[in-house]
PDB file of N, CA and C in Angstrom:
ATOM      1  N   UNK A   1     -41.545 -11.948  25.322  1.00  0.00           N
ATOM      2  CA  UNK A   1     -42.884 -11.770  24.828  1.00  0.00           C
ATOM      3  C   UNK A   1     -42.903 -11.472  23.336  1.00  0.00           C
ATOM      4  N   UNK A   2     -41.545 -11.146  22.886  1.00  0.00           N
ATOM      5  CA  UNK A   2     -41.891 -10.743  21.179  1.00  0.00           C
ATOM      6  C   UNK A   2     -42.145  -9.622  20.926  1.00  0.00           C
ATOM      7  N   UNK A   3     -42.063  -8.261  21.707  1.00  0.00           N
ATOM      8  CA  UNK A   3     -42.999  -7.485  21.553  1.00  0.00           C
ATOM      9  C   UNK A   3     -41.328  -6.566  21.406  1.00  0.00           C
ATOM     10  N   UNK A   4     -41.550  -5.364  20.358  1.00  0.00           N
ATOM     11  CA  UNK A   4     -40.720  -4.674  19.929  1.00  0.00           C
ATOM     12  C   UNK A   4     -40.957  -3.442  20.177  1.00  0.00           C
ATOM     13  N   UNK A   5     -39.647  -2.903  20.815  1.00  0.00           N
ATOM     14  CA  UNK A   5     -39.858  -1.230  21.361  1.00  0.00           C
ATOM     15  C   UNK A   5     -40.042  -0.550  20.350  1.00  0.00           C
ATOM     16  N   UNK A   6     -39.299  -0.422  19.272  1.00  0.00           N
ATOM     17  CA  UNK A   6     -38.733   0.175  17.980  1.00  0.00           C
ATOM     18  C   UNK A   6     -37.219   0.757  17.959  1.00  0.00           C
ATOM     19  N   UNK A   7     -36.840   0.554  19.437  1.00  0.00           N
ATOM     20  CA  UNK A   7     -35.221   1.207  19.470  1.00  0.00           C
ATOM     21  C   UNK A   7     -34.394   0.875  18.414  1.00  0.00           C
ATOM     22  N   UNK A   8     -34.331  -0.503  18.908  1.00  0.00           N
ATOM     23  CA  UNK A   8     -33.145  -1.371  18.465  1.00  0.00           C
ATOM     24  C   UNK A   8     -33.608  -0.991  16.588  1.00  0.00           C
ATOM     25  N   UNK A   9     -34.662  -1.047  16.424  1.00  0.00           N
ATOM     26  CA  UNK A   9     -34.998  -1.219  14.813  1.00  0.00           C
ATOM     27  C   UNK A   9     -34.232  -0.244  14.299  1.00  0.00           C
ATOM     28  N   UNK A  10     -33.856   0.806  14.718  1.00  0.00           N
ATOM     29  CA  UNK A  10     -33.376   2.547  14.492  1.00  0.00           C
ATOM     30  C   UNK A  10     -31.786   2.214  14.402  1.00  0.00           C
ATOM     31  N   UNK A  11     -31.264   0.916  15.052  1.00  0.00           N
ATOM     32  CA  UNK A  11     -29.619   1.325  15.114  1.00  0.00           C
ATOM     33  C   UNK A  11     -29.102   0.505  13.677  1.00  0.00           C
ATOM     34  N   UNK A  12     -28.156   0.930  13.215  1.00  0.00           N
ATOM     35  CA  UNK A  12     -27.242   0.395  12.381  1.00  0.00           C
ATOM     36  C   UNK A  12     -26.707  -0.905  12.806  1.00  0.00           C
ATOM     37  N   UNK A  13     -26.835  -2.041  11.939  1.00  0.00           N
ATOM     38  CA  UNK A  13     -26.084  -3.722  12.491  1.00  0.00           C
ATOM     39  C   UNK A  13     -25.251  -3.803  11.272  1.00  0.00           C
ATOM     40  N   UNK A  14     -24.079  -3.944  11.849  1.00  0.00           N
ATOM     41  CA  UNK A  14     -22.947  -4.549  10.941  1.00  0.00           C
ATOM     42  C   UNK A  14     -22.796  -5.753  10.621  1.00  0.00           C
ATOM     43  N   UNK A  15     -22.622  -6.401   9.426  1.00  0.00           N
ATOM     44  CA  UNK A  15     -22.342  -7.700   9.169  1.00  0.00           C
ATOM     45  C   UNK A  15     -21.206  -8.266   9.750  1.00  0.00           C
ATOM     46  N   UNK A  16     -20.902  -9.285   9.508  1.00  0.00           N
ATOM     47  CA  UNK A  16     -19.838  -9.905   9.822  1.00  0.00           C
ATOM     48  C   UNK A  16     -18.379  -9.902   9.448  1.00  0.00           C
ATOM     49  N   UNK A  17     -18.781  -9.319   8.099  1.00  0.00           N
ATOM     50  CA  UNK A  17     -17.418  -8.940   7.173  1.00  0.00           C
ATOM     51  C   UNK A  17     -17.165  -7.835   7.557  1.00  0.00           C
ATOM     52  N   UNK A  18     -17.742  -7.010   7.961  1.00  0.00           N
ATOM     53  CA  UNK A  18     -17.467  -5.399   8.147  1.00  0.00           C
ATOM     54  C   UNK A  18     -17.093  -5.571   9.406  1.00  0.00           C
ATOM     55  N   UNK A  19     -17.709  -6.273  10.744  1.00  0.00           N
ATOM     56  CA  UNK A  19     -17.349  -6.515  11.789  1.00  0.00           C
ATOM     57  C   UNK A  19     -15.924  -6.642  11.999  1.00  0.00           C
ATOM     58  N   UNK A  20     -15.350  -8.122  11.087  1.00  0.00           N
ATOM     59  CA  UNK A  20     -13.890  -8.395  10.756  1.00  0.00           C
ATOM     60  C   UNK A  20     -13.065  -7.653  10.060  1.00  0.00           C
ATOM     61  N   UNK A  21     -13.226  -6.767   9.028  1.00  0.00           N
ATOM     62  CA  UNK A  21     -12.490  -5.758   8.315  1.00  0.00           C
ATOM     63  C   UNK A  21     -12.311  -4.724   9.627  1.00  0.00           C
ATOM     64  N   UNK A  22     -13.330  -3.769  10.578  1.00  0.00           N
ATOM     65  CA  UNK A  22     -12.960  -3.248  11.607  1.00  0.00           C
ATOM     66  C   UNK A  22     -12.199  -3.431  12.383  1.00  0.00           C
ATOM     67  N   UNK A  23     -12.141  -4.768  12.827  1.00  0.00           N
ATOM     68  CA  UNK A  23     -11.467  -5.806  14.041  1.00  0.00           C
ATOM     69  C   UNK A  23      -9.607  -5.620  13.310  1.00  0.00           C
ATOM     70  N   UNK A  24      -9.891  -6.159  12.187  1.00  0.00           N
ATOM     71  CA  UNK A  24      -8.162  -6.247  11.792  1.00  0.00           C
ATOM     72  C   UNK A  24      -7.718  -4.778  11.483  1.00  0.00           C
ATOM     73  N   UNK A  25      -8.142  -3.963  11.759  1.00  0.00           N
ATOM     74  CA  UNK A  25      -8.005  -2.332  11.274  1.00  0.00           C
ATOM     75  C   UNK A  25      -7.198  -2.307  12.981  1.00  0.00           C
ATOM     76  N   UNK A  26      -7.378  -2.822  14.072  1.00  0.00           N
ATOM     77  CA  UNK A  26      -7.379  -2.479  15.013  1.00  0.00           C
ATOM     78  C   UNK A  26      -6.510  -2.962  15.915  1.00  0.00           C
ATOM     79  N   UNK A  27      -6.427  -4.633  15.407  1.00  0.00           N
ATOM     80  CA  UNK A  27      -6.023  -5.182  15.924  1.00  0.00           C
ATOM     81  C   UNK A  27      -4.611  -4.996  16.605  1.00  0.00           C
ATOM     82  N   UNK A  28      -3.405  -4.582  16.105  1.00  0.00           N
ATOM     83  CA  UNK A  28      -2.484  -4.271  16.513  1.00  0.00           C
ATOM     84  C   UNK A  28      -2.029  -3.594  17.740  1.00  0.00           C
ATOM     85  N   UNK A  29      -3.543  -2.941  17.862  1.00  0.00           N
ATOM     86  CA  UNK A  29      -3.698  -2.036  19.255  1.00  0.00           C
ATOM     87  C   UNK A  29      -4.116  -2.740  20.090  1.00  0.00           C
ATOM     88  N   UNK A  30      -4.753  -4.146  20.178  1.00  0.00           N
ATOM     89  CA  UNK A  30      -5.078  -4.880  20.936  1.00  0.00           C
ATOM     90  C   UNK A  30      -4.254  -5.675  21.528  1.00  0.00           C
ATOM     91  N   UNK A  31      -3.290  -6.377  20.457  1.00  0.00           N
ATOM     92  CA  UNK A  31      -2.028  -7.051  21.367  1.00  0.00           C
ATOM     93  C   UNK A  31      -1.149  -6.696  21.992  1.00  0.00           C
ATOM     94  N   UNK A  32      -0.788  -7.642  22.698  1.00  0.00           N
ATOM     95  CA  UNK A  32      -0.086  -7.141  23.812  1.00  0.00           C
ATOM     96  C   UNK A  32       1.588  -7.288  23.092  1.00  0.00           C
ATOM     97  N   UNK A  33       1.716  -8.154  22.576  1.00  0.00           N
ATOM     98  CA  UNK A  33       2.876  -8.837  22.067  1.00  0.00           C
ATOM     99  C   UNK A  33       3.371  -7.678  20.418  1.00  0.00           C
ATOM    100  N   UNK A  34       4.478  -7.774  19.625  1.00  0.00           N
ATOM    101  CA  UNK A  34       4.856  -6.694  18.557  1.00  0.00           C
ATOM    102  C   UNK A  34       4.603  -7.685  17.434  1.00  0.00           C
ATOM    103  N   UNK A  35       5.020  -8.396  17.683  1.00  0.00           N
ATOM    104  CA  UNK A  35       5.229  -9.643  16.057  1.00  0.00           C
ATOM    105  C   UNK A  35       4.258  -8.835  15.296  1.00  0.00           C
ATOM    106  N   UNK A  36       2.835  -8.895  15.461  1.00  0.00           N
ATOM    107  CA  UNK A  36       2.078  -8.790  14.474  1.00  0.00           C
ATOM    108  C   UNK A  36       2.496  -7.484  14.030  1.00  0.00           C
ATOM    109  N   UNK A  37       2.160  -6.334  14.667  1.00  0.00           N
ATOM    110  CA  UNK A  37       2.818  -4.746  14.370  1.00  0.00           C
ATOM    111  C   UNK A  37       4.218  -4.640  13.656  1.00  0.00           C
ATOM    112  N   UNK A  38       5.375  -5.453  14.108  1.00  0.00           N
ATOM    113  CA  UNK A  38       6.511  -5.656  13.307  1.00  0.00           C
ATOM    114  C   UNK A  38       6.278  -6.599  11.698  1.00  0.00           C
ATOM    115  N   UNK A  39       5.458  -7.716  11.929  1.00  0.00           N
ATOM    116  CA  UNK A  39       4.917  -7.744  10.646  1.00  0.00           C
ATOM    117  C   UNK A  39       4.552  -7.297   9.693  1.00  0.00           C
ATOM    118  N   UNK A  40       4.064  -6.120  10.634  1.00  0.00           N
ATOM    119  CA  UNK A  40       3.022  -5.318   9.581  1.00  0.00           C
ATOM    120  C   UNK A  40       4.279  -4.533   8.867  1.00  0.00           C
ATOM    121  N   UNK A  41       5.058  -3.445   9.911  1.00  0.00           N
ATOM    122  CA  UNK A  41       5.873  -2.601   9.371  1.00  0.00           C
ATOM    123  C   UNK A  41       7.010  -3.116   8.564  1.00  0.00           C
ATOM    124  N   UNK A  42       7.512  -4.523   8.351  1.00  0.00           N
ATOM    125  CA  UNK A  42       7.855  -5.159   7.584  1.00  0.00           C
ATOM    126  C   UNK A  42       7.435  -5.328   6.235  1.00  0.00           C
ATOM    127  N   UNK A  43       5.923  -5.995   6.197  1.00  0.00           N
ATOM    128  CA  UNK A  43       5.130  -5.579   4.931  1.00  0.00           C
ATOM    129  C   UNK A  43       4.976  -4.177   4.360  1.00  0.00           C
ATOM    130  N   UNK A  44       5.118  -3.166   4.930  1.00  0.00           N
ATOM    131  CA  UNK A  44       4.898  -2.172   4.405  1.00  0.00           C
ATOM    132  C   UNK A  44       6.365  -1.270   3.807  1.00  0.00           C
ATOM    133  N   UNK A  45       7.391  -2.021   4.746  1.00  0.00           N
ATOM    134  CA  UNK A  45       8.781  -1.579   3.909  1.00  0.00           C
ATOM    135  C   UNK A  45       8.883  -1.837   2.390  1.00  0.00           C
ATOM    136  N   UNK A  46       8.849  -3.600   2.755  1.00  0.00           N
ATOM    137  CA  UNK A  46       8.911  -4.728   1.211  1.00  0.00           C
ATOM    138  C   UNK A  46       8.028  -3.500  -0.023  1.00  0.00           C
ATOM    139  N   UNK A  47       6.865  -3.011   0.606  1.00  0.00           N
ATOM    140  CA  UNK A  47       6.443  -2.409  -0.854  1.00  0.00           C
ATOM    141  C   UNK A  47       6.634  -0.565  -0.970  1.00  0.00           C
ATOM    142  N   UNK A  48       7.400  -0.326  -0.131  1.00  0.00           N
ATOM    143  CA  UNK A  48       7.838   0.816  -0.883  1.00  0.00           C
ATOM    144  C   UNK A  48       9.502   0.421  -1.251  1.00  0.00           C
ATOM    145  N   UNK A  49       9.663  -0.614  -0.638  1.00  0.00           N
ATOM    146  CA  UNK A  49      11.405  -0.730  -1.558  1.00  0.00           C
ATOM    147  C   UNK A  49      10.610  -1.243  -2.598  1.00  0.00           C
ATOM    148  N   UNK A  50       9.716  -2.079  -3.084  1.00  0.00           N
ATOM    149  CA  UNK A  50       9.076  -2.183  -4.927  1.00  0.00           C
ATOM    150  C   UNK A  50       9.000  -1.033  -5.480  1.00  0.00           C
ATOM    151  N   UNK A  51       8.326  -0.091  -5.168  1.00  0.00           N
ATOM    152  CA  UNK A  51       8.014   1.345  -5.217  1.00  0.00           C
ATOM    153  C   UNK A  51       8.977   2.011  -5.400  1.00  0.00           C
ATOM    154  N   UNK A  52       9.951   2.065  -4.707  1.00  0.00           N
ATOM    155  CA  UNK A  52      11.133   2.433  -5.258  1.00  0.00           C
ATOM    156  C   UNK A  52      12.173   1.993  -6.311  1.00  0.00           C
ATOM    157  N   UNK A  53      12.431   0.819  -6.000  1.00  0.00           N
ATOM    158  CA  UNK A  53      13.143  -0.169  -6.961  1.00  0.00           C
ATOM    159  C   UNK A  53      12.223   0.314  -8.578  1.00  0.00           C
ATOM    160  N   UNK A  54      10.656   0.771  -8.950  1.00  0.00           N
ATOM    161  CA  UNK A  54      10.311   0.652  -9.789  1.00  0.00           C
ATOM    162  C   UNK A  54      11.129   2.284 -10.578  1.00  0.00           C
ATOM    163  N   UNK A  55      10.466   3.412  -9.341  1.00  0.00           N
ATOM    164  CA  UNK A  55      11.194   4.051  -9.907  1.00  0.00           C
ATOM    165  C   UNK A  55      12.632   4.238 -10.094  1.00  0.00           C
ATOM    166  N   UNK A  56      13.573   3.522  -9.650  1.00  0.00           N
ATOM    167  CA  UNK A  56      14.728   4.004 -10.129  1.00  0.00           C
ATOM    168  C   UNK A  56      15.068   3.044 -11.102  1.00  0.00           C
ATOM    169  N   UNK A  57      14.384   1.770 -11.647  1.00  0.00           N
ATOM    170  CA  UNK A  57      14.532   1.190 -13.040  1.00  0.00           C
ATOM    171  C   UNK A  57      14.168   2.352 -14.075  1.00  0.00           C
ATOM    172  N   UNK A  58      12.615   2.929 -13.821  1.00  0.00           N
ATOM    173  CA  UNK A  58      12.441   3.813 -14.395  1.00  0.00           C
ATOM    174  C   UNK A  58      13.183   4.646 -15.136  1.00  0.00           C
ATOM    175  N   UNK A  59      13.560   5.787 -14.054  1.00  0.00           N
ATOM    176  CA  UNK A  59      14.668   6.673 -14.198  1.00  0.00           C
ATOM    177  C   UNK A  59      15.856   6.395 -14.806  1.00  0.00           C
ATOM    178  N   UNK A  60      16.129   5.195 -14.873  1.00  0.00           N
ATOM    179  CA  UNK A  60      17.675   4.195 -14.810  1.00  0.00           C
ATOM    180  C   UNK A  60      17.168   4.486 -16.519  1.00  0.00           C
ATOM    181  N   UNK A  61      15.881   3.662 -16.904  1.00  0.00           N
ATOM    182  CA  UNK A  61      15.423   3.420 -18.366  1.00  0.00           C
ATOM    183  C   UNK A  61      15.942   4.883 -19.237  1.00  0.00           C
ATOM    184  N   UNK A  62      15.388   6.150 -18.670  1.00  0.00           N
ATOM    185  CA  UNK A  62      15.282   7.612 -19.070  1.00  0.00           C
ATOM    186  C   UNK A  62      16.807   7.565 -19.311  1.00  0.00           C
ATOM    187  N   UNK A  63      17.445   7.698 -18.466  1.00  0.00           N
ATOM    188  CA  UNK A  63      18.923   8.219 -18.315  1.00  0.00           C
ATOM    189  C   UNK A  63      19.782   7.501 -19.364  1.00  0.00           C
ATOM    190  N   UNK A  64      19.177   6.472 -19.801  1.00  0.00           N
ATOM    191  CA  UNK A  64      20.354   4.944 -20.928  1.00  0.00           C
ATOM    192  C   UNK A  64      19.479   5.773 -22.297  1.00  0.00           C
ATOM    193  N   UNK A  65      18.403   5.732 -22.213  1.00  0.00           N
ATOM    194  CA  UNK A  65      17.761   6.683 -23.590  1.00  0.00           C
ATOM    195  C   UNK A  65      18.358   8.342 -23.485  1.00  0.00           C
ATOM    196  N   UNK A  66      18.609   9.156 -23.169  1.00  0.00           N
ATOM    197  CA  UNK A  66      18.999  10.614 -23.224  1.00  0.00           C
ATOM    198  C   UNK A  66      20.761  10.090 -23.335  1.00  0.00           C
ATOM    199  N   UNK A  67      21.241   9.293 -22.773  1.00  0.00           N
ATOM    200  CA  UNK A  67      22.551   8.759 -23.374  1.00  0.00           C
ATOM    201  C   UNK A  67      22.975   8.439 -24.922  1.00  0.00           C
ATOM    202  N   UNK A  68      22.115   7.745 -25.216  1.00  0.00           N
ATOM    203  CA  UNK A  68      21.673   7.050 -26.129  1.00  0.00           C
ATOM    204  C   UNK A  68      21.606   8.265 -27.124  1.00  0.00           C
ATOM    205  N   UNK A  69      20.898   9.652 -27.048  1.00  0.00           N
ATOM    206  CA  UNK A  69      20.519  10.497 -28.052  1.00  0.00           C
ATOM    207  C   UNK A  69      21.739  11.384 -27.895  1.00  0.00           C
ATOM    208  N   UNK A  70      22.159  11.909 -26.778  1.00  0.00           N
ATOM    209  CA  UNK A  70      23.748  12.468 -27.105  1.00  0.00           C
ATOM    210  C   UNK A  70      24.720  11.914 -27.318  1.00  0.00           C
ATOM    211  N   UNK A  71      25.059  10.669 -27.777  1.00  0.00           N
ATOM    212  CA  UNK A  71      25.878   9.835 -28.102  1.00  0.00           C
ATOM    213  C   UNK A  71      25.753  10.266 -29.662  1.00  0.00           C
ATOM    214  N   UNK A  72      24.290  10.202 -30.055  1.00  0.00           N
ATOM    215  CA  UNK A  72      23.897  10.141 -31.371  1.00  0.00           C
ATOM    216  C   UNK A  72      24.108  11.923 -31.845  1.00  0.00           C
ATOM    217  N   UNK A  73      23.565  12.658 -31.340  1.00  0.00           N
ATOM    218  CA  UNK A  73      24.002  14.265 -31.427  1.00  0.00           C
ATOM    219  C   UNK A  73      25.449  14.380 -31.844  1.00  0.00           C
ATOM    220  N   UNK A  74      26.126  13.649 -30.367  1.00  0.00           N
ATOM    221  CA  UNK A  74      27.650  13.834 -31.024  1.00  0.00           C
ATOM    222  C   UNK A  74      28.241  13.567 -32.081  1.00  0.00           C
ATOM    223  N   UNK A  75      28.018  12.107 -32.616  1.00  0.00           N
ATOM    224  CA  UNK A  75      28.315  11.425 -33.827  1.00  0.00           C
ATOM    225  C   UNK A  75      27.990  12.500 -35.214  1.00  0.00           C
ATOM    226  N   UNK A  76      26.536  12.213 -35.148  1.00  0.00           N
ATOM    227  CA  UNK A  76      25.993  13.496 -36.676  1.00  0.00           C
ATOM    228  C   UNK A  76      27.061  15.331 -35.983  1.00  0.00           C
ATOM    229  N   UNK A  77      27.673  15.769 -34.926  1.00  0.00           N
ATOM    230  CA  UNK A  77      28.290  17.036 -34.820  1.00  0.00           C
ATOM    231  C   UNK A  77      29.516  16.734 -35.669  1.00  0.00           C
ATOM    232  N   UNK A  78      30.147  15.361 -35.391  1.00  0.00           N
ATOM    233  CA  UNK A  78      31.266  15.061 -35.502  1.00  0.00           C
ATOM    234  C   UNK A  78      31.893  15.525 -37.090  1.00  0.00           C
ATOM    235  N   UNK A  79      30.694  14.643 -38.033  1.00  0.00           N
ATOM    236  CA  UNK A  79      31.001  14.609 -39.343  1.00  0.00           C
ATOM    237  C   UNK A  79      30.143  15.656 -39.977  1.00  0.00           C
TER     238      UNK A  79
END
């Protein structure tokens, strides 16, 4: 008939994108199978070994410079 309670008008409707951003938040709990979950925890190794790998270039950088200045300390003690 067309005719509107006002319930439905009152609830929150999610789009479609938000629908799908929820859905893949979840998904892992839905399958039955690991691949995807081992995927995941795969992807998430790869970027803390970056994360790491960055800092210990980092650190690596620090340690060749403070070398670098007691090398130079020593030299000017020397003479």
């Amino acid at each position: 008939m067309g005719h509107s309670t006002g319930i439905s008008d009152s609830y929150y409707r999610l789009t479609e994108s938000e629908l799908l951003e929820d859905y893949l938040k979840i998904v892992d709990h839905l399958t039955i199978k690991s691949e995807s979950r081992l995927k995941t925890q795969v992807e998430e190794i790869k970027q803390h070994d970056t994360v790491y790998a960055d800092a210990i270039a980092t650190l690596f950088d620090q340690v060749m410079k403070l070398m670098a200045e007691i090398n130079k300390l020593k030299g000017e003690r020397q003479t």
